[in-house]
PDB file of N, CA and C in Angstrom:
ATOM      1  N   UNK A   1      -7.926  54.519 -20.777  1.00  0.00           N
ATOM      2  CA  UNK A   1      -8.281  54.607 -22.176  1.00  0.00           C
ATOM      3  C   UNK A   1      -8.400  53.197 -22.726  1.00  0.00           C
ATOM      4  N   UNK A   2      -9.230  52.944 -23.333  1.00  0.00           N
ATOM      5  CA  UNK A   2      -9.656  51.839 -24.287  1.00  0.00           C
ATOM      6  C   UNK A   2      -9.073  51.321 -25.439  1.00  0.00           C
ATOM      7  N   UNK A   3      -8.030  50.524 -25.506  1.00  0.00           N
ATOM      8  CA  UNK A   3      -8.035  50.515 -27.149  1.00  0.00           C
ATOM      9  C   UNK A   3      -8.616  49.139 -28.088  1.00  0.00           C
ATOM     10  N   UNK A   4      -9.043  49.878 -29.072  1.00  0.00           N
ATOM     11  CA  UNK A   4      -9.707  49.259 -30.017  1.00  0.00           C
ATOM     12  C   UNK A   4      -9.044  47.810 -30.523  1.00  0.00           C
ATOM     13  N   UNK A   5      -9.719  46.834 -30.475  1.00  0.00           N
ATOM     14  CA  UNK A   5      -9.499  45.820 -30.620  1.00  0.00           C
ATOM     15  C   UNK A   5      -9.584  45.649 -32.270  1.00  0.00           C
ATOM     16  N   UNK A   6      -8.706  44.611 -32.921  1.00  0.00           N
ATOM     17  CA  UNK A   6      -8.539  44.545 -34.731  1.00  0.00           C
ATOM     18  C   UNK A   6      -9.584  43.688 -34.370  1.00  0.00           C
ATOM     19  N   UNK A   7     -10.523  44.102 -35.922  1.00  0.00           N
ATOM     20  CA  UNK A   7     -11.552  43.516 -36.741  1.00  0.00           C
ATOM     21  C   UNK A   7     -11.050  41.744 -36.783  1.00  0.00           C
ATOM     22  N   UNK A   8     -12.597  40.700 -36.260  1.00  0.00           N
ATOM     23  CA  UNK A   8     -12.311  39.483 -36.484  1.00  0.00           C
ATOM     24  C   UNK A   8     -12.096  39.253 -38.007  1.00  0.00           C
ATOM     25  N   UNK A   9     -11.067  38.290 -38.404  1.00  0.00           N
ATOM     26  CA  UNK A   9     -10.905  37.706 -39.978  1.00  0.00           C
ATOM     27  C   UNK A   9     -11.989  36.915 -39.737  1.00  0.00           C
ATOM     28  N   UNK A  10     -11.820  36.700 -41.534  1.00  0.00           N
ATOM     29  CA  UNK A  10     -12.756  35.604 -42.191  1.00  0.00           C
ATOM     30  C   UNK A  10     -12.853  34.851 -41.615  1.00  0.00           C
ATOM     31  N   UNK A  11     -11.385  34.310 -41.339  1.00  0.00           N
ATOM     32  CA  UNK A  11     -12.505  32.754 -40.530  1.00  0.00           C
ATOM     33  C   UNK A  11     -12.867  33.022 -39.276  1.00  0.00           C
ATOM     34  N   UNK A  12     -13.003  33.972 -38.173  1.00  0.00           N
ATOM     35  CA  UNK A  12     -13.107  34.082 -37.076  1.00  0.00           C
ATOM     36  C   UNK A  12     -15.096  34.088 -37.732  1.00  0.00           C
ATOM     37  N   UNK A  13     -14.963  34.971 -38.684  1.00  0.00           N
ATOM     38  CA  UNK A  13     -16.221  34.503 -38.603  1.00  0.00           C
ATOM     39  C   UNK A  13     -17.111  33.844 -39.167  1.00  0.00           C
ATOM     40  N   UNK A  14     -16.444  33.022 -40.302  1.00  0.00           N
ATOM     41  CA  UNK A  14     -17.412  31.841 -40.865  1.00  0.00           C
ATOM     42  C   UNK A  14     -17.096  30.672 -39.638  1.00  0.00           C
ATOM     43  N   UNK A  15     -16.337  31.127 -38.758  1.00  0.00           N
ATOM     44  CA  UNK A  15     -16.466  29.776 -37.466  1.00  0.00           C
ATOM     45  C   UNK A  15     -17.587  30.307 -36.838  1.00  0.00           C
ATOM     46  N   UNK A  16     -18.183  31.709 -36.249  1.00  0.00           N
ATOM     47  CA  UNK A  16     -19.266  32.337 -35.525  1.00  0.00           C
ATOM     48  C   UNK A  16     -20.619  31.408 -36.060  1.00  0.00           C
ATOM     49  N   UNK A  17     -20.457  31.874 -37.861  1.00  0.00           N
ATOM     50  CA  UNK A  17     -21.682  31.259 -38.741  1.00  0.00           C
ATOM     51  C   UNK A  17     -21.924  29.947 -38.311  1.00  0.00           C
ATOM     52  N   UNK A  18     -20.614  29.567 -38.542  1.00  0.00           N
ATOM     53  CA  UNK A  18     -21.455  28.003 -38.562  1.00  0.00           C
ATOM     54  C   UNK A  18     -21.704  27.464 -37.150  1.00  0.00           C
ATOM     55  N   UNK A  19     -20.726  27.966 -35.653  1.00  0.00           N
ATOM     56  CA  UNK A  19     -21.589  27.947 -34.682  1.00  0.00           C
ATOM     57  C   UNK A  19     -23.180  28.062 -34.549  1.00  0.00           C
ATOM     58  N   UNK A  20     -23.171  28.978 -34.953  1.00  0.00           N
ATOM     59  CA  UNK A  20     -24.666  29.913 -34.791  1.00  0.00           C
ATOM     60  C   UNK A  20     -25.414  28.422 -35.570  1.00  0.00           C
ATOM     61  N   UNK A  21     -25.395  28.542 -36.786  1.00  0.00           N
ATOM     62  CA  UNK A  21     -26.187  27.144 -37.423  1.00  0.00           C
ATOM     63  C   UNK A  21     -25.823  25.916 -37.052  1.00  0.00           C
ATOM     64  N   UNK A  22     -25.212  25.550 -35.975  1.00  0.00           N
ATOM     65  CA  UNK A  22     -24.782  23.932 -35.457  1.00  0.00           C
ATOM     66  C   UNK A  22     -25.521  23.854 -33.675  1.00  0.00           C
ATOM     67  N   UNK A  23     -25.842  25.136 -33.770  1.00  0.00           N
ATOM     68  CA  UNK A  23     -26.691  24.998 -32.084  1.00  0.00           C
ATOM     69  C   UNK A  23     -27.703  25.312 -32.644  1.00  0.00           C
ATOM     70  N   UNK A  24     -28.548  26.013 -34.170  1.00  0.00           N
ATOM     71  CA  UNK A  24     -29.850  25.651 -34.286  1.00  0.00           C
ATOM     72  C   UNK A  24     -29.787  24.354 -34.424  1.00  0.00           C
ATOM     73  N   UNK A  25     -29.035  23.548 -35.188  1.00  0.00           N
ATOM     74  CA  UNK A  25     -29.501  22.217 -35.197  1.00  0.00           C
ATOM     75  C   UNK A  25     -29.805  21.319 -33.741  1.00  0.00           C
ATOM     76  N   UNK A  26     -29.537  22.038 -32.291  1.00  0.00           N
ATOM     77  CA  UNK A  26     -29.722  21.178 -31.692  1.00  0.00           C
ATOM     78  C   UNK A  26     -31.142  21.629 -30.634  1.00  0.00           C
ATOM     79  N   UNK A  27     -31.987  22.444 -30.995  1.00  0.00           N
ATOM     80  CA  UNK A  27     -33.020  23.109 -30.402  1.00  0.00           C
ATOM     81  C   UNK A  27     -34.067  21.680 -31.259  1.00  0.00           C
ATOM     82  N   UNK A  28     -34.958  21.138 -30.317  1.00  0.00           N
ATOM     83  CA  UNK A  28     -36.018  20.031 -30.178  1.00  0.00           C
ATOM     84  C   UNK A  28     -37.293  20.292 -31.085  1.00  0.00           C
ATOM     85  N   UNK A  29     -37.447  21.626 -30.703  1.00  0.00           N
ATOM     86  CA  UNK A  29     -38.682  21.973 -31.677  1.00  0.00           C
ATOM     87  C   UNK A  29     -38.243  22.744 -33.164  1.00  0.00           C
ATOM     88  N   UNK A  30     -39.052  21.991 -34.106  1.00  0.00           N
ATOM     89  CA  UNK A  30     -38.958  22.429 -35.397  1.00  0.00           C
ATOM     90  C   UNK A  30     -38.630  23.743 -36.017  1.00  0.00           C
ATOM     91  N   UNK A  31     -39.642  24.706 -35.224  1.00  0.00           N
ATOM     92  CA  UNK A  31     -39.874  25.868 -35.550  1.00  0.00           C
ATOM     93  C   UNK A  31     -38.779  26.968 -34.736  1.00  0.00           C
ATOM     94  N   UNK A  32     -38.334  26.572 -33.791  1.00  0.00           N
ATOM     95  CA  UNK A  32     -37.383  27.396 -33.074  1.00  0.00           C
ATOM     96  C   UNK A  32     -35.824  26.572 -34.008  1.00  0.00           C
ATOM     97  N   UNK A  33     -35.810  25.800 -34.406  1.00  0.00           N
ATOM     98  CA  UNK A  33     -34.461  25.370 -35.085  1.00  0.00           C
ATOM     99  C   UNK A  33     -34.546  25.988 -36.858  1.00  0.00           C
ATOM    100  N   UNK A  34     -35.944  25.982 -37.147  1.00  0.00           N
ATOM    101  CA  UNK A  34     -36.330  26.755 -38.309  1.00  0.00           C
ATOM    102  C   UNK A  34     -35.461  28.072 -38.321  1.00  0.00           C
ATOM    103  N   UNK A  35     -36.332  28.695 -37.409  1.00  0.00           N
ATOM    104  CA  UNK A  35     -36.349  30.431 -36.698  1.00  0.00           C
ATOM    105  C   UNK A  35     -34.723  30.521 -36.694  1.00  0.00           C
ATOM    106  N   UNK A  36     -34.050  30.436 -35.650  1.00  0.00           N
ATOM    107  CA  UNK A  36     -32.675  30.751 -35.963  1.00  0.00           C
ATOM    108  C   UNK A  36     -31.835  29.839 -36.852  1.00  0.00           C
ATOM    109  N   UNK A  37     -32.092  29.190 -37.561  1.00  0.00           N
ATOM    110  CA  UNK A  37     -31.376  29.306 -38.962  1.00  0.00           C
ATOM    111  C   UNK A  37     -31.686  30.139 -39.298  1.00  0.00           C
ATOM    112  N   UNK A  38     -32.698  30.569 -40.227  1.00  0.00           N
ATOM    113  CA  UNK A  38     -33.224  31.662 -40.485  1.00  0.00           C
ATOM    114  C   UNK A  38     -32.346  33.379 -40.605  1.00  0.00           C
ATOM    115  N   UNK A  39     -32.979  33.398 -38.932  1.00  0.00           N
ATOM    116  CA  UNK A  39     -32.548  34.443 -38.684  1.00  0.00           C
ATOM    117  C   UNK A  39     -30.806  34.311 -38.604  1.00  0.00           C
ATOM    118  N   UNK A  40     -29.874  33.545 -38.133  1.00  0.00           N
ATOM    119  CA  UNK A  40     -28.713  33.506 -38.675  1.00  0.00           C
ATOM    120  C   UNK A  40     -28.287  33.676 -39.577  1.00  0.00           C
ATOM    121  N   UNK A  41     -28.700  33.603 -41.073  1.00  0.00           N
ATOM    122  CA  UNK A  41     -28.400  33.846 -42.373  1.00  0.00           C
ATOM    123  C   UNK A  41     -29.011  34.837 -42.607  1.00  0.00           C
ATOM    124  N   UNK A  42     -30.244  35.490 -42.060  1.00  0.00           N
ATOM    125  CA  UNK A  42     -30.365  36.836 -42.575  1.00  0.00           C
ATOM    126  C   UNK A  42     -29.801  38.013 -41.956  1.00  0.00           C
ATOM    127  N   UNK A  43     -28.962  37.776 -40.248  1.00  0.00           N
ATOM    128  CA  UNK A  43     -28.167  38.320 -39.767  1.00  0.00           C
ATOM    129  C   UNK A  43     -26.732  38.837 -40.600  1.00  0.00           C
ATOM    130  N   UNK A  44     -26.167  37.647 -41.033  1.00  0.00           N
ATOM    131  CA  UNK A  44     -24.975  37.895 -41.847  1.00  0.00           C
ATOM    132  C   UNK A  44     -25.285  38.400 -43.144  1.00  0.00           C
ATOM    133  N   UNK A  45     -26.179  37.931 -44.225  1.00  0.00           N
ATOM    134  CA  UNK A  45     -26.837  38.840 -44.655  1.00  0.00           C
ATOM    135  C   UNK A  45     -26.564  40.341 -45.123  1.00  0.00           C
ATOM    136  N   UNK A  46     -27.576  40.670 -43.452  1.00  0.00           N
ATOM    137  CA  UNK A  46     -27.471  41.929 -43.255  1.00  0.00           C
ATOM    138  C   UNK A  46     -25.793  42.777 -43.127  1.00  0.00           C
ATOM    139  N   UNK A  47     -25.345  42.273 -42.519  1.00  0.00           N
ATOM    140  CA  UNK A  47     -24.041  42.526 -42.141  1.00  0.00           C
ATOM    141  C   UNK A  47     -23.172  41.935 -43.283  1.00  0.00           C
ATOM    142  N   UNK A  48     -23.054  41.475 -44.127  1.00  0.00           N
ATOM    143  CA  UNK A  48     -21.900  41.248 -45.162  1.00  0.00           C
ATOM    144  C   UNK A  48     -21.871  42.049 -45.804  1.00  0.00           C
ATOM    145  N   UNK A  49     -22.310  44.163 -45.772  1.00  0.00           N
ATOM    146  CA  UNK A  49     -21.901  44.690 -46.538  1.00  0.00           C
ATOM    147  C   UNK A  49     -21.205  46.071 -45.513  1.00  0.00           C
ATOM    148  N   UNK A  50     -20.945  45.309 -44.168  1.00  0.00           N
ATOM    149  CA  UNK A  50     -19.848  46.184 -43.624  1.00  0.00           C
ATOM    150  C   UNK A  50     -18.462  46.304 -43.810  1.00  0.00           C
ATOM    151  N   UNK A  51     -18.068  47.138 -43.150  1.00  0.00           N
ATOM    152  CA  UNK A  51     -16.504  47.577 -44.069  1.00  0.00           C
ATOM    153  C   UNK A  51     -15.348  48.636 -43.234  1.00  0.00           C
ATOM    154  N   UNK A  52     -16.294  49.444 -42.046  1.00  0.00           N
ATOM    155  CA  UNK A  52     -15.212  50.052 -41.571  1.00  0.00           C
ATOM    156  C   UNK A  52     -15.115  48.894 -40.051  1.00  0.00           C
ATOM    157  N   UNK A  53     -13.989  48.814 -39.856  1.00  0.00           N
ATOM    158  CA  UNK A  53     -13.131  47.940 -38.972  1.00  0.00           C
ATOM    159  C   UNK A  53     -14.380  48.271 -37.458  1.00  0.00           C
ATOM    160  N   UNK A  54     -14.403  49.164 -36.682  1.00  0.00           N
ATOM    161  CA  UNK A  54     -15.401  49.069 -36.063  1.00  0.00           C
ATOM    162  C   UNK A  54     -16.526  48.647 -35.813  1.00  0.00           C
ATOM    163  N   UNK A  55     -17.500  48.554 -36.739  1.00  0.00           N
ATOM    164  CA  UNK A  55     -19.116  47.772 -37.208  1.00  0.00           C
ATOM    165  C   UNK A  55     -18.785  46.631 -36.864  1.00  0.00           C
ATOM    166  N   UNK A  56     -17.726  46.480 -37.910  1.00  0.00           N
ATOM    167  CA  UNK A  56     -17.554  44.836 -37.613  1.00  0.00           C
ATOM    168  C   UNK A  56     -17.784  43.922 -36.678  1.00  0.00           C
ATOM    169  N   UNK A  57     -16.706  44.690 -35.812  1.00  0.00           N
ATOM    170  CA  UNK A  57     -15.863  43.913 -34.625  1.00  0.00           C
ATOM    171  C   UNK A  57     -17.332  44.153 -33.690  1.00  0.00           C
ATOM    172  N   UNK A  58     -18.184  45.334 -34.052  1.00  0.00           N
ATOM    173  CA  UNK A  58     -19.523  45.614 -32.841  1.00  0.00           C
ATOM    174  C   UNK A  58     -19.869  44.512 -33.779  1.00  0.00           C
ATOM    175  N   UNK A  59     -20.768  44.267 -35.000  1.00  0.00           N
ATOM    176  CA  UNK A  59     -21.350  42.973 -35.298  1.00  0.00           C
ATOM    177  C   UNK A  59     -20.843  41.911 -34.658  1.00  0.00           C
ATOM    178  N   UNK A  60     -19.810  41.753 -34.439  1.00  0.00           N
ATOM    179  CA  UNK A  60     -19.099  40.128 -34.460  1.00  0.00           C
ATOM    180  C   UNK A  60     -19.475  39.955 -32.903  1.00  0.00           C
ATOM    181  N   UNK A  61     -19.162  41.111 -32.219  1.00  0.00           N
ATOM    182  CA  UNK A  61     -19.323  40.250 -30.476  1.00  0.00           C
ATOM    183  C   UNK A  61     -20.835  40.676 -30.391  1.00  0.00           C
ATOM    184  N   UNK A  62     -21.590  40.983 -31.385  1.00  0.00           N
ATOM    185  CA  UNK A  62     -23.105  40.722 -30.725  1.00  0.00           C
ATOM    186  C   UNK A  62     -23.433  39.475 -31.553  1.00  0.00           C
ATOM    187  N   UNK A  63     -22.842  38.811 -32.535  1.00  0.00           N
ATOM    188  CA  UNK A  63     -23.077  37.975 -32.922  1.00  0.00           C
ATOM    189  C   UNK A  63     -22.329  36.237 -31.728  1.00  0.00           C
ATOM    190  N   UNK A  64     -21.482  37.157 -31.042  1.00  0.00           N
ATOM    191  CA  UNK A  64     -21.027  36.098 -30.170  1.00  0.00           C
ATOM    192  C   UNK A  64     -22.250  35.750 -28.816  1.00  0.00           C
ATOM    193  N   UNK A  65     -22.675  37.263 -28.657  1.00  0.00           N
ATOM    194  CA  UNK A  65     -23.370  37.057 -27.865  1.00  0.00           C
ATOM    195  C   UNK A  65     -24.882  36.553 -27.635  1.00  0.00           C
ATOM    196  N   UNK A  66     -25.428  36.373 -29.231  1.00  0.00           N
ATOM    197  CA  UNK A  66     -26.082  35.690 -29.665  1.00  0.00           C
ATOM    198  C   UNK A  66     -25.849  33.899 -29.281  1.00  0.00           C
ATOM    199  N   UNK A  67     -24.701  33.508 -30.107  1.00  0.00           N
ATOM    200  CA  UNK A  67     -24.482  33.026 -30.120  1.00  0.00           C
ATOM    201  C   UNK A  67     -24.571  31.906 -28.325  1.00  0.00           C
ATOM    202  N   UNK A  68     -23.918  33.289 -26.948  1.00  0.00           N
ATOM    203  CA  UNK A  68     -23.775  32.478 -25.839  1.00  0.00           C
ATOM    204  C   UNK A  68     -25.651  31.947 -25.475  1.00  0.00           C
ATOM    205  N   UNK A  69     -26.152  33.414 -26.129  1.00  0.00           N
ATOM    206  CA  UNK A  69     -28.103  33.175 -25.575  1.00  0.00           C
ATOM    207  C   UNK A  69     -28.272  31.591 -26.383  1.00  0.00           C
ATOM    208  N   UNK A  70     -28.141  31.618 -27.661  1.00  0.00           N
ATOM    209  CA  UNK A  70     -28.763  30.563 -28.373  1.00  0.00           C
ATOM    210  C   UNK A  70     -28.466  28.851 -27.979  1.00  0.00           C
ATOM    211  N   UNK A  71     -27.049  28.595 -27.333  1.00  0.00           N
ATOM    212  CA  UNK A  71     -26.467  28.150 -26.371  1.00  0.00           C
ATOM    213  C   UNK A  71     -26.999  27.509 -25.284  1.00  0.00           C
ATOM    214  N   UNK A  72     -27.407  28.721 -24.098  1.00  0.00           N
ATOM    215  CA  UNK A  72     -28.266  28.569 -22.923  1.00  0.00           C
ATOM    216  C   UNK A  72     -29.858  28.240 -23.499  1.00  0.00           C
ATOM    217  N   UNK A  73     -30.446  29.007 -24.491  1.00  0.00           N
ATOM    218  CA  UNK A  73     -31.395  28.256 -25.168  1.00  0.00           C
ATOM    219  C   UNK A  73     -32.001  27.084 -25.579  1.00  0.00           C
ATOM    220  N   UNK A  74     -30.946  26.980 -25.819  1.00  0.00           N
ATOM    221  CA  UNK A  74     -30.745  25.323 -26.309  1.00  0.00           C
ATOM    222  C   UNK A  74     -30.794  24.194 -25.391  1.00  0.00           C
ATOM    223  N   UNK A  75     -30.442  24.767 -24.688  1.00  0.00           N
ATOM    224  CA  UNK A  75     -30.085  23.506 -23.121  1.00  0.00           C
ATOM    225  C   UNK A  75     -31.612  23.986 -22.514  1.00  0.00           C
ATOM    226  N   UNK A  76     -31.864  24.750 -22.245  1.00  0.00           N
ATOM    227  CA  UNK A  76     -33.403  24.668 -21.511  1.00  0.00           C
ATOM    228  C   UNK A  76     -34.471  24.089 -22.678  1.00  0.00           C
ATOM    229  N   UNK A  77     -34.650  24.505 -23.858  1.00  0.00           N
ATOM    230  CA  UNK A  77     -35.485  23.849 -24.424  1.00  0.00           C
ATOM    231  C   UNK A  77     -35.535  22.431 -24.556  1.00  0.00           C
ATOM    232  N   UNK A  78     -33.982  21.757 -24.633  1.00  0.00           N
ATOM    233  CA  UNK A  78     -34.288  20.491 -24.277  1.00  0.00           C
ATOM    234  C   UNK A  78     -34.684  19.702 -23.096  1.00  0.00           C
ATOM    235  N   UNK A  79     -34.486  20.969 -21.942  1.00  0.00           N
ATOM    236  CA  UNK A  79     -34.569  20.109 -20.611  1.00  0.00           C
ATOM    237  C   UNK A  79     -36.423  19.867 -20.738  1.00  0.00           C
ATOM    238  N   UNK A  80     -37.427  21.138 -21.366  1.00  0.00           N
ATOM    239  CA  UNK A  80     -38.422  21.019 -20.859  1.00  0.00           C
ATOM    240  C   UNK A  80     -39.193  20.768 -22.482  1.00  0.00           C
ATOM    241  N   UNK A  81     -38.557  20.148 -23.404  1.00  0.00           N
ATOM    242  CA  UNK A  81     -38.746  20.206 -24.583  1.00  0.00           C
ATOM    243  C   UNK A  81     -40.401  18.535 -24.398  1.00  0.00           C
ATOM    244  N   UNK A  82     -41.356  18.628 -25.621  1.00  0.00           N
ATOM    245  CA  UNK A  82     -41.973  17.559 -25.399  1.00  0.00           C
ATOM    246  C   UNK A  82     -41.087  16.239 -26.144  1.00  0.00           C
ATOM    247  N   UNK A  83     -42.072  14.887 -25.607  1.00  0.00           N
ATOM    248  CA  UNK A  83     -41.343  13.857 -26.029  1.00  0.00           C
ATOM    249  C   UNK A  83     -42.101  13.405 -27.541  1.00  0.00           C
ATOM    250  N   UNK A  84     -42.908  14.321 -27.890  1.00  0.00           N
ATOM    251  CA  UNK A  84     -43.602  13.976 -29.329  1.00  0.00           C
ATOM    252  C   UNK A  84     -43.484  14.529 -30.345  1.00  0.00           C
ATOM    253  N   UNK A  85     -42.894  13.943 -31.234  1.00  0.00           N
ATOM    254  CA  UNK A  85     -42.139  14.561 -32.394  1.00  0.00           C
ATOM    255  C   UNK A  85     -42.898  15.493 -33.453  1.00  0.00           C
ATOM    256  N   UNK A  86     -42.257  16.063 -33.828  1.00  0.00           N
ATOM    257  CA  UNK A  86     -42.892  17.273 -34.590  1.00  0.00           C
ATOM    258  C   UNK A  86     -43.334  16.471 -36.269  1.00  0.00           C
ATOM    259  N   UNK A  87     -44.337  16.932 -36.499  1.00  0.00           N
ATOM    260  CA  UNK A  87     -44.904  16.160 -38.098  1.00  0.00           C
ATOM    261  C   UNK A  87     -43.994  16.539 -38.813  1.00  0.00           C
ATOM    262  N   UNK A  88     -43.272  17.645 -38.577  1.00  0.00           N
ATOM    263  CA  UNK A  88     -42.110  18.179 -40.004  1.00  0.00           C
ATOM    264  C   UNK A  88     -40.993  17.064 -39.545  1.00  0.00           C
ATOM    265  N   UNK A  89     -41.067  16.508 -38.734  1.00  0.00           N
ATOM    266  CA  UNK A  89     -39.663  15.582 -37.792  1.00  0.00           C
ATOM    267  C   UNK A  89     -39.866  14.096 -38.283  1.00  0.00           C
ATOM    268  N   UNK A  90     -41.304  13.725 -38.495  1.00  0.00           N
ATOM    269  CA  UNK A  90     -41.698  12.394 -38.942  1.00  0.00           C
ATOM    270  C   UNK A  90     -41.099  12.318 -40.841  1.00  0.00           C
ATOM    271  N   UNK A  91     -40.200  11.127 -40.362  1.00  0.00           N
ATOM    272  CA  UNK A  91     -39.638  10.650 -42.059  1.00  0.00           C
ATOM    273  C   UNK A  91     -40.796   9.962 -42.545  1.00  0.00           C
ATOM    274  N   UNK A  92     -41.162   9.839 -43.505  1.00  0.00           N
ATOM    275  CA  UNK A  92     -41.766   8.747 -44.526  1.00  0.00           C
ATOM    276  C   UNK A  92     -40.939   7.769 -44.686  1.00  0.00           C
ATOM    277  N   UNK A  93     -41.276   6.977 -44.628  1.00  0.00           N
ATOM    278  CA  UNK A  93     -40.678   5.277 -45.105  1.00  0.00           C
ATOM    279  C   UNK A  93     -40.317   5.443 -46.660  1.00  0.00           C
ATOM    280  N   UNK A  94     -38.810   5.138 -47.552  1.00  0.00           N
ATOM    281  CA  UNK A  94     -38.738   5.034 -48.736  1.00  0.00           C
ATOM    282  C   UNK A  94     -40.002   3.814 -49.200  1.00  0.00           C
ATOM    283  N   UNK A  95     -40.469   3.874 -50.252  1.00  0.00           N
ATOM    284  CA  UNK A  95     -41.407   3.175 -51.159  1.00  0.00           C
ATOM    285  C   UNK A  95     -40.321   2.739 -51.989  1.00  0.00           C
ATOM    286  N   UNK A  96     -40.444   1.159 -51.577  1.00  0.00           N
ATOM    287  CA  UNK A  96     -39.252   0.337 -52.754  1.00  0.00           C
ATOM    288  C   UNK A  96     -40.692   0.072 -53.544  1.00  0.00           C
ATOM    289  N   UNK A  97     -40.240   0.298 -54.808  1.00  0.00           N
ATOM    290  CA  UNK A  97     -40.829  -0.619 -56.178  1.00  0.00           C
ATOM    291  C   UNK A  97     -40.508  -1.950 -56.293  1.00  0.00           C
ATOM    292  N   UNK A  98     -41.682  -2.923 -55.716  1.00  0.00           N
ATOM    293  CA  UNK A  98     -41.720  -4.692 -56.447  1.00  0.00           C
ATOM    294  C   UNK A  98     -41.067  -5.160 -57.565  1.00  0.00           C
TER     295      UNK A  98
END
């Protein structure tokens, strides 16, 4: 028999969140670091109006397991990522006033 594991706390999962948004920051291309931000905040989102102890704890370890894909993601896109930066990636030079 199985028993049910207690619902992660708060911070178990504003630590998930901000995982989840600290390995988009490290994906090379713009649009895939766009994309799961994104979709990370509209994940929780979705899920911040659960409530019975079960959902949860199923949200939370598919959110972990997100979390391991986005991870392994991350490491291959940089291995085969290009070396030319994305136009959304190019800063502008501040313009000092004379």
């Amino acid at each position: 028999m199985r028993v049910a594991s207690p619902p992660p706390s708060a911070a178990e999962i504003l630590s998930l969140f901000r995982s989840l948004l600290r390995v988009a920051r490290q994906f090379p291309d713009y649009n895939i670091r766009k994309y799961t931000k994104r979709r990370t905040i509209d994940a929780f989102r979705q899920n911040a109006a659960l409530s019975d102890p079960p959902s949860i704890s199923h949200a939370f370890s598919h959110g972990n397991s997100q979390l391991q894909l986005a991870k392994r993601q991350a490491v291959v896109y940089s291995l085969y990522a290009l070396q030319l930066p994305s136009v959304m990636d190019i800063h502008k030079p501040q313009h000092r006033p004379s």
